[in-house]
N, C-alpha and C. Protein backbone atom coordinates (compact mmCIF):
# COMPACT_ATOMS: atom_id res chain seq x y z
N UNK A 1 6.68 17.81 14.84
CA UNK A 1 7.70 18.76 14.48
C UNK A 1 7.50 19.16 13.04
N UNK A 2 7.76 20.72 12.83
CA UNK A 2 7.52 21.02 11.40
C UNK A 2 9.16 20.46 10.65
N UNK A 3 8.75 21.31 9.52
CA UNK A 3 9.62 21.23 8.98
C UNK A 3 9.76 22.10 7.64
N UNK A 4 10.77 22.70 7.02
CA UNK A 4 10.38 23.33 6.03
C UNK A 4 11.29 23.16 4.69
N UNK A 5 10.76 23.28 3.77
CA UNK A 5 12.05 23.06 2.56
C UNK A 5 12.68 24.18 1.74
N UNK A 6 13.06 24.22 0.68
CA UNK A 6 14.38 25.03 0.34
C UNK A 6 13.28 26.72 0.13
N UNK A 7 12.40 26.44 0.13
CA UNK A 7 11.37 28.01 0.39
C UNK A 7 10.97 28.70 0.68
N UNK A 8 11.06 27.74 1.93
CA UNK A 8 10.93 28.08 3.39
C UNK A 8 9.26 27.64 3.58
N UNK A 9 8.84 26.80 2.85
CA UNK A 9 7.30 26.49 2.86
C UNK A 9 7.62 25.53 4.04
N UNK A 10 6.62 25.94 4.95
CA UNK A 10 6.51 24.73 6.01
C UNK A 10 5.58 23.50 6.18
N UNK A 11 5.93 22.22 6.68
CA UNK A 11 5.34 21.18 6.17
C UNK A 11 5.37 20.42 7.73
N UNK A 12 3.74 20.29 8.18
CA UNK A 12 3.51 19.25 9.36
C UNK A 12 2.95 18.14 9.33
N UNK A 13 3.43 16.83 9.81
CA UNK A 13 3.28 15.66 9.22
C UNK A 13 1.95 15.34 10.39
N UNK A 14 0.48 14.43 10.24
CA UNK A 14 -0.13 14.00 10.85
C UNK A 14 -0.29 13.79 12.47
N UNK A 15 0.86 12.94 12.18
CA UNK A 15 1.53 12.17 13.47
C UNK A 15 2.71 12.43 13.40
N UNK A 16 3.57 12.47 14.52
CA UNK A 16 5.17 12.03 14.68
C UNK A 16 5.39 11.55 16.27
N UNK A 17 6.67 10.63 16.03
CA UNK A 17 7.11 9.97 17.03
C UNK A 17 7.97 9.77 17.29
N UNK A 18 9.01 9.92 18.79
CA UNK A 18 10.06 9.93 18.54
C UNK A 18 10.75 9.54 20.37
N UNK A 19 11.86 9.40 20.46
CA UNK A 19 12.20 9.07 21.93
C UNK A 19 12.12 10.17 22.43
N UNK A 20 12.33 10.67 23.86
CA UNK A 20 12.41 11.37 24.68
C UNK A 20 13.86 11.77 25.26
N UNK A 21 14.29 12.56 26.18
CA UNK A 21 15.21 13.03 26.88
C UNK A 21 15.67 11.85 27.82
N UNK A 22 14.51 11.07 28.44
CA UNK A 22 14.88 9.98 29.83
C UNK A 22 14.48 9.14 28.93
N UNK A 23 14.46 8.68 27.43
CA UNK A 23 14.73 7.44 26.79
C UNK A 23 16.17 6.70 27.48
N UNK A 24 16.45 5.68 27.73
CA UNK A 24 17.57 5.36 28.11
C UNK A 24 18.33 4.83 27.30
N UNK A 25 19.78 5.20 26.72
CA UNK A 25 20.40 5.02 25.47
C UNK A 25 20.52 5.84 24.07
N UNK A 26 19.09 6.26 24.29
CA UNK A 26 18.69 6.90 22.95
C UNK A 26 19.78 8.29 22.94
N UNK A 27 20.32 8.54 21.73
CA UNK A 27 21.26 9.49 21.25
C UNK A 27 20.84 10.40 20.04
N UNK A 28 21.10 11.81 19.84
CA UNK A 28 20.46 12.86 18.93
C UNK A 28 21.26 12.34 18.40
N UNK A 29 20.71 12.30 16.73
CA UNK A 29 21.46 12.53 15.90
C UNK A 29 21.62 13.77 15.19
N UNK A 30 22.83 13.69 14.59
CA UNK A 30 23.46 15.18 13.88
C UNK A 30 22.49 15.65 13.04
N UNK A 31 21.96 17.35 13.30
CA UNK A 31 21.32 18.14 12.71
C UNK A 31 20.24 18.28 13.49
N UNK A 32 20.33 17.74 14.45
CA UNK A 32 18.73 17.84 15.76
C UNK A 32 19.32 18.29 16.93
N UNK A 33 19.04 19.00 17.63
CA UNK A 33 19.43 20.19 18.32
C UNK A 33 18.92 19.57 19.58
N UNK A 34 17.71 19.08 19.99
CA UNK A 34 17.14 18.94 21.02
C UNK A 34 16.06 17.81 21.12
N UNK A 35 15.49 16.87 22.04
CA UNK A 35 15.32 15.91 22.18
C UNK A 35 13.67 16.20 21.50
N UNK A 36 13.18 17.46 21.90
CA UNK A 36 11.66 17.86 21.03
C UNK A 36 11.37 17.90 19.86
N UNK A 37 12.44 17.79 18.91
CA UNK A 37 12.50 17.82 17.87
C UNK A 37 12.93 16.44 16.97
N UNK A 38 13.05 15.90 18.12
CA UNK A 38 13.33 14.24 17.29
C UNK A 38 12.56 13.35 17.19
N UNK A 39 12.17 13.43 15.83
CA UNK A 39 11.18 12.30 15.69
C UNK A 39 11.91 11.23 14.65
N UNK A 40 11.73 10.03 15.05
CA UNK A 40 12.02 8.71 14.17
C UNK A 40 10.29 8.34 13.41
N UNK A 41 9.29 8.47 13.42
CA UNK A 41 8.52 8.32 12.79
C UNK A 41 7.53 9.49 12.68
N UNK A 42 7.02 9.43 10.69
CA UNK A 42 6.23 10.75 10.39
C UNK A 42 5.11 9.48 10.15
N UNK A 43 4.05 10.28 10.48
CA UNK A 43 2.51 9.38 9.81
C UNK A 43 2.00 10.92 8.79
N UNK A 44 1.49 9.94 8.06
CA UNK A 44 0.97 10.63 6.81
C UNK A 44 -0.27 10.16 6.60
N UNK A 45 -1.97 10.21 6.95
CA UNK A 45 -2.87 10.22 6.57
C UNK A 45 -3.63 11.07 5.27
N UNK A 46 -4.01 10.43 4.19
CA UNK A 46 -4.75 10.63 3.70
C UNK A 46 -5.97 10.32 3.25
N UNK A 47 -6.85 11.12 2.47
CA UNK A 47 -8.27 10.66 1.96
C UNK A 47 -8.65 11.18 0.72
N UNK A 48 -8.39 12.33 0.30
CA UNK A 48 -8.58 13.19 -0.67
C UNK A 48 -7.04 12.75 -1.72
N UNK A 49 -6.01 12.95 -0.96
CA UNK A 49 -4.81 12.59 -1.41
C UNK A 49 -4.50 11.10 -2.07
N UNK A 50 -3.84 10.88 -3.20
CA UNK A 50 -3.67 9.78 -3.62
C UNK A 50 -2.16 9.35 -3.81
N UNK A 51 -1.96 8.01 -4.08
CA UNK A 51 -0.68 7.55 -3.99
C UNK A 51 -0.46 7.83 -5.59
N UNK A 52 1.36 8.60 -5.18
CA UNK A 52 1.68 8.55 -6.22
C UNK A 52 2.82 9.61 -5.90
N UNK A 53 4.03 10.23 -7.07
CA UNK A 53 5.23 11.03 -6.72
C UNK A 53 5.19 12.08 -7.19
N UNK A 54 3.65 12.44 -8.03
CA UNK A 54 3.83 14.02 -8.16
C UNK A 54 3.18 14.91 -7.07
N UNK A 55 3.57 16.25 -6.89
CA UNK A 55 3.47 17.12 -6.03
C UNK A 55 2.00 17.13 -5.02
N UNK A 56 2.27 16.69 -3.84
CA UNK A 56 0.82 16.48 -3.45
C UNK A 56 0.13 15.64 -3.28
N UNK A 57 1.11 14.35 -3.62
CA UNK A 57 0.78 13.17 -3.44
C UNK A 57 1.34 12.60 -2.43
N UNK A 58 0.86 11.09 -1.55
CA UNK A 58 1.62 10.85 -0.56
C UNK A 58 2.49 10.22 -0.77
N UNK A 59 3.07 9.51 -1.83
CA UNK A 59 4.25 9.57 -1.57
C UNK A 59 4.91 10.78 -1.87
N UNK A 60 5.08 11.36 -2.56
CA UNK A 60 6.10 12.42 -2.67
C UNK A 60 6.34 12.99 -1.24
N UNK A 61 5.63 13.25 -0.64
CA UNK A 61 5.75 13.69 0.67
C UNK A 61 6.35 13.27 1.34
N UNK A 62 6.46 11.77 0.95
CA UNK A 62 7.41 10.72 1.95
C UNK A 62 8.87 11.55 1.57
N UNK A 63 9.39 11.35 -0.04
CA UNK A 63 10.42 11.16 -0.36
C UNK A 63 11.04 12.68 -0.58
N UNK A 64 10.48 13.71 -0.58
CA UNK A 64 10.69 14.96 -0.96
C UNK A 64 11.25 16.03 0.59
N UNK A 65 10.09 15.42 1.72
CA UNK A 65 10.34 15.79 2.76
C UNK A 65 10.60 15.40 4.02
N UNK A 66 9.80 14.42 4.51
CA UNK A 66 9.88 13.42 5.48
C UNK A 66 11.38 12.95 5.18
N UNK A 67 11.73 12.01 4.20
CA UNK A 67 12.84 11.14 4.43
C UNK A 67 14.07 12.16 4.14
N UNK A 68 14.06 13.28 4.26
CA UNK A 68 15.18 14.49 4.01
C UNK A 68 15.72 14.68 5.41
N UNK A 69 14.39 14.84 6.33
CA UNK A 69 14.94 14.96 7.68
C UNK A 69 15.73 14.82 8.48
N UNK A 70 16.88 14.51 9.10
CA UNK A 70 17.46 14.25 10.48
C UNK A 70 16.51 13.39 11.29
N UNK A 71 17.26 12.10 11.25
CA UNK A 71 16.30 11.51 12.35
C UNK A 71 15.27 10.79 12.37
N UNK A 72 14.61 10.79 10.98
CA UNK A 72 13.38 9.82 10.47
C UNK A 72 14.20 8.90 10.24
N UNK A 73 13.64 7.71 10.67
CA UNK A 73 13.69 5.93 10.47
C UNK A 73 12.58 5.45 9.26
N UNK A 74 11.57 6.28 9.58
CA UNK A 74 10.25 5.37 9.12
C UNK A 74 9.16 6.40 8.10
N UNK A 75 8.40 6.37 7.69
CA UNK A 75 7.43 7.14 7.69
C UNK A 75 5.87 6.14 7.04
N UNK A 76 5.47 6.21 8.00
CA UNK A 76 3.75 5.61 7.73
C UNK A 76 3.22 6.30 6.50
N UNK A 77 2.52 5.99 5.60
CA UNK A 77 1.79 6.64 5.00
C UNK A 77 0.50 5.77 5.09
N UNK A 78 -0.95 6.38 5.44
CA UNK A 78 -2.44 5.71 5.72
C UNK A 78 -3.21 6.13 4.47
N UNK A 79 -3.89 5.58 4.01
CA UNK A 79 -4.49 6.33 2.54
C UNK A 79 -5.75 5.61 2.87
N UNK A 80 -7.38 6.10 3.20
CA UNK A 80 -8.36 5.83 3.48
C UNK A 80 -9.12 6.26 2.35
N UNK A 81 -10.57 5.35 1.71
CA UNK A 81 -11.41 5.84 0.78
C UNK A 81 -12.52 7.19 1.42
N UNK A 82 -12.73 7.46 0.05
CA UNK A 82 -13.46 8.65 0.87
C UNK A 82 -14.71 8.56 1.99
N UNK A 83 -15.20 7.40 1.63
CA UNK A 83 -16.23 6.92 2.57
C UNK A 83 -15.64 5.95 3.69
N UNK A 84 -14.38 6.23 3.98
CA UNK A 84 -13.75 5.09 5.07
C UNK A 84 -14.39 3.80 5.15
N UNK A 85 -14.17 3.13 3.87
CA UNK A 85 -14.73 1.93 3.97
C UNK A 85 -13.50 0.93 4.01
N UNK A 86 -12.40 1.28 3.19
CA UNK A 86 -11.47 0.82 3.24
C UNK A 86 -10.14 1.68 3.60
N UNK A 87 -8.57 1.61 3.83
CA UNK A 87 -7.33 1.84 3.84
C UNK A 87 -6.44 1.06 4.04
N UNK A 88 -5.33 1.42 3.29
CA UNK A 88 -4.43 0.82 2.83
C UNK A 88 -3.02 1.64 3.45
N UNK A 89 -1.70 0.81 3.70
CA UNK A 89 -0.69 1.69 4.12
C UNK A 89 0.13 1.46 3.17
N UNK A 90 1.10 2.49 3.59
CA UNK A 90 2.79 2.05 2.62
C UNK A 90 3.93 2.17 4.25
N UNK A 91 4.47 1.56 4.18
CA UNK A 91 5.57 1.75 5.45
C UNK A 91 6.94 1.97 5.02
N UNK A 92 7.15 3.25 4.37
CA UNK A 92 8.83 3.73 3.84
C UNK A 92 10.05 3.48 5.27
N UNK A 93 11.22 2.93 4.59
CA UNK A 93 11.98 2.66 5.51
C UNK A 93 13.31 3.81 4.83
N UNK A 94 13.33 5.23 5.78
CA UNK A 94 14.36 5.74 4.85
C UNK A 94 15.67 5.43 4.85
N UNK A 95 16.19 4.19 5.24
CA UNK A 95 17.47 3.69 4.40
C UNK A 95 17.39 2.43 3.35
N UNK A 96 15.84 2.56 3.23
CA UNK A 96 15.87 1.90 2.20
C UNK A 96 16.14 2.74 0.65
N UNK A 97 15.76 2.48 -0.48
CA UNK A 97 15.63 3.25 -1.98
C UNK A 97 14.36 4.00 -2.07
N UNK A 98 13.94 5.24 -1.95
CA UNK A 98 13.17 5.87 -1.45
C UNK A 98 12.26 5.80 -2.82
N UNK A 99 13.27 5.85 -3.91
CA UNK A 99 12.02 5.93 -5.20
C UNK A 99 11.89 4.99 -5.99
N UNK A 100 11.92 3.61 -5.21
CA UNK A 100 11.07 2.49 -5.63
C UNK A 100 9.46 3.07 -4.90
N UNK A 101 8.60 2.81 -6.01
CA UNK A 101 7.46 3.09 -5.14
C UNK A 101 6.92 1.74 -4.25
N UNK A 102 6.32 1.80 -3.47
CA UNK A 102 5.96 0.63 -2.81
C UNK A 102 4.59 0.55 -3.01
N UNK A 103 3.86 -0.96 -3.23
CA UNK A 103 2.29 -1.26 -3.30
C UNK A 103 1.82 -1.11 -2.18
N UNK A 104 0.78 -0.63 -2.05
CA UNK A 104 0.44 -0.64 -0.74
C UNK A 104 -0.50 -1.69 -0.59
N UNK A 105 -0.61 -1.74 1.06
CA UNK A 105 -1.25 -2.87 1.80
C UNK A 105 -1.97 -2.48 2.38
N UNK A 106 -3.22 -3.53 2.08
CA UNK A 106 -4.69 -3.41 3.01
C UNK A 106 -4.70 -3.42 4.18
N UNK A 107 -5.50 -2.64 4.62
CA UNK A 107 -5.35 -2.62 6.50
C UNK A 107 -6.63 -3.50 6.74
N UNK A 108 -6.51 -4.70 7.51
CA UNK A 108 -7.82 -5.34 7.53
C UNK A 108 -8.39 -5.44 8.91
N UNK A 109 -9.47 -5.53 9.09
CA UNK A 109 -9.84 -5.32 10.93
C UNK A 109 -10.13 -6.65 11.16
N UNK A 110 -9.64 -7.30 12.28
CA UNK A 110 -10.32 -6.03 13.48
C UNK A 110 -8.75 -5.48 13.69
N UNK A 111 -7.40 -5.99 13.26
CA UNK A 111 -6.28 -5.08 13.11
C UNK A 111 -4.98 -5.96 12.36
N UNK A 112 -4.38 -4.63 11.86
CA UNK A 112 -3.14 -4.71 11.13
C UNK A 112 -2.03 -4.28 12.07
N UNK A 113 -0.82 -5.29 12.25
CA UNK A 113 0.04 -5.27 12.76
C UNK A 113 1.47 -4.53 11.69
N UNK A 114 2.56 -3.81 11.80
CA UNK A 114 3.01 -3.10 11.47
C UNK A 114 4.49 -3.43 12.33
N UNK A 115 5.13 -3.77 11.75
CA UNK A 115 6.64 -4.34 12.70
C UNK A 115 7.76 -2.99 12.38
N UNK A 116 8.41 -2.30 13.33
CA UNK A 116 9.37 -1.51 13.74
C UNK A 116 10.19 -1.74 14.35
N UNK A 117 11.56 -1.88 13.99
CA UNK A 117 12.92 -2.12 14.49
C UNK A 117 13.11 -1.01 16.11
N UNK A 118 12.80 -1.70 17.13
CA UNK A 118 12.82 -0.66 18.30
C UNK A 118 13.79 0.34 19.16
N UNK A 119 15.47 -0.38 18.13
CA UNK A 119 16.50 0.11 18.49
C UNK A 119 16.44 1.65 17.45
N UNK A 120 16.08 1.64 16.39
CA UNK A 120 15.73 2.79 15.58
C UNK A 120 14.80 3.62 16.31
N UNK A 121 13.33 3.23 16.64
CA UNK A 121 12.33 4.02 17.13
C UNK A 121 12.74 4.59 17.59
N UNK A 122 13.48 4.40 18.95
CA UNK A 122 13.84 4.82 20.66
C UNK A 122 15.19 5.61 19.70
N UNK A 123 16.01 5.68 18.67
CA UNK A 123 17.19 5.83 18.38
C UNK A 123 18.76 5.53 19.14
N UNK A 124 18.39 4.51 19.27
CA UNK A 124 19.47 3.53 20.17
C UNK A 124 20.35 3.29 19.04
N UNK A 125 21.89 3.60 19.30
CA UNK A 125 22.74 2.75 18.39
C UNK A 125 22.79 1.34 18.80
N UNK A 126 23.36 0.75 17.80
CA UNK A 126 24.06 -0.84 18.26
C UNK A 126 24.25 -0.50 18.86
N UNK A 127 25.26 -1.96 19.97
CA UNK A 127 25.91 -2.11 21.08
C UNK A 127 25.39 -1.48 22.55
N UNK A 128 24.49 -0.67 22.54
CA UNK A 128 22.88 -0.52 23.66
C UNK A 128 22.24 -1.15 23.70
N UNK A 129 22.02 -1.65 24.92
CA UNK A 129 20.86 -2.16 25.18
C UNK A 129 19.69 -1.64 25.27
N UNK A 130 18.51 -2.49 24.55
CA UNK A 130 17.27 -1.97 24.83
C UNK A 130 16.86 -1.67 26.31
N UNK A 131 15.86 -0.84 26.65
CA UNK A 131 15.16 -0.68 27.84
C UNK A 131 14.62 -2.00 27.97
N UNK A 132 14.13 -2.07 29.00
CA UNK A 132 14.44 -3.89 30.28
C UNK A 132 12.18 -3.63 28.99
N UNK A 133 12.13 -4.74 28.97
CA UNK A 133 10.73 -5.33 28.06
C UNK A 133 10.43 -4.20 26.58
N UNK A 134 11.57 -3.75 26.12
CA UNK A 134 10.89 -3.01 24.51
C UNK A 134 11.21 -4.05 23.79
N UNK A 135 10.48 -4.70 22.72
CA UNK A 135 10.40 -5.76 21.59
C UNK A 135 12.01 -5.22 20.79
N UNK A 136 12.90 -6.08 20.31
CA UNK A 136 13.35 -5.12 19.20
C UNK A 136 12.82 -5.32 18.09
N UNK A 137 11.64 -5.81 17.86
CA UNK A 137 10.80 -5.46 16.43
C UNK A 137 9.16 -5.14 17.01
């Protein structure tokens, strides 16, 4: 899902993810119109791009646009060297303090595990039950 800011410049995130219509439980939240448009997680890959909060950087992207949204829980950010030898993530939680910056963490193979609250993902309030085998982390 795009998205655009006060300029009307439009902004598409990598990846996004989000429940569905026959999610069971899952509820829109206010300012999202329709179940296509709801995403609880933005991924943000970069390579060229570097960490940091001025314009163009990935975080700023997190905190400027992504976590402005309706409906984001999360937003991945992937930051790979230019020769993909290495990457590193940041995992913004937007109810956390958006402009603490966070260190990022090595992604090491053969894999990096990444824990998500599943009542958020799916956008389940409390007091729902999860679908019959989703982790709630």
């Amino acid at each position: 899902m795009a998205a655009k800011n006060s300029q009307g410049r439009r902004w598409c995130p990598d990846l996004s993810y989000g429940p569905e219509a026959t999610t069971p439980g899952s509820v829109l939240p206010p300012g999202v119109p329709i179940f296509a448009d709801f995403r609880t997680i933005k991924v943000e890959i970069g390579v060229t791009q570097s960490w940091g909060m001025a314009q163009g950087q990935l975080d700023h992207k997190v905190v400027s646009i992504w976590a402005a949204m309706p409906g984001v829980e999360y937003v991945l950010c992937v930051k790979f060297d230019p020769d993909f030898e290495n990457a590193e993530y940041k995992l913004y939680d937007t109810r956390a303090n958006l402009l603490v910056q966070l260190p990022p963490v090595p992604i090491v193979a053969p894999k990096t595990e990444i824990q998500f609250d599943g009542r958020r993902v799916l956008g389940i309030p409390p007091g729902i039950a999860l679908p019959p085998f989703f982790p709630r982390l």
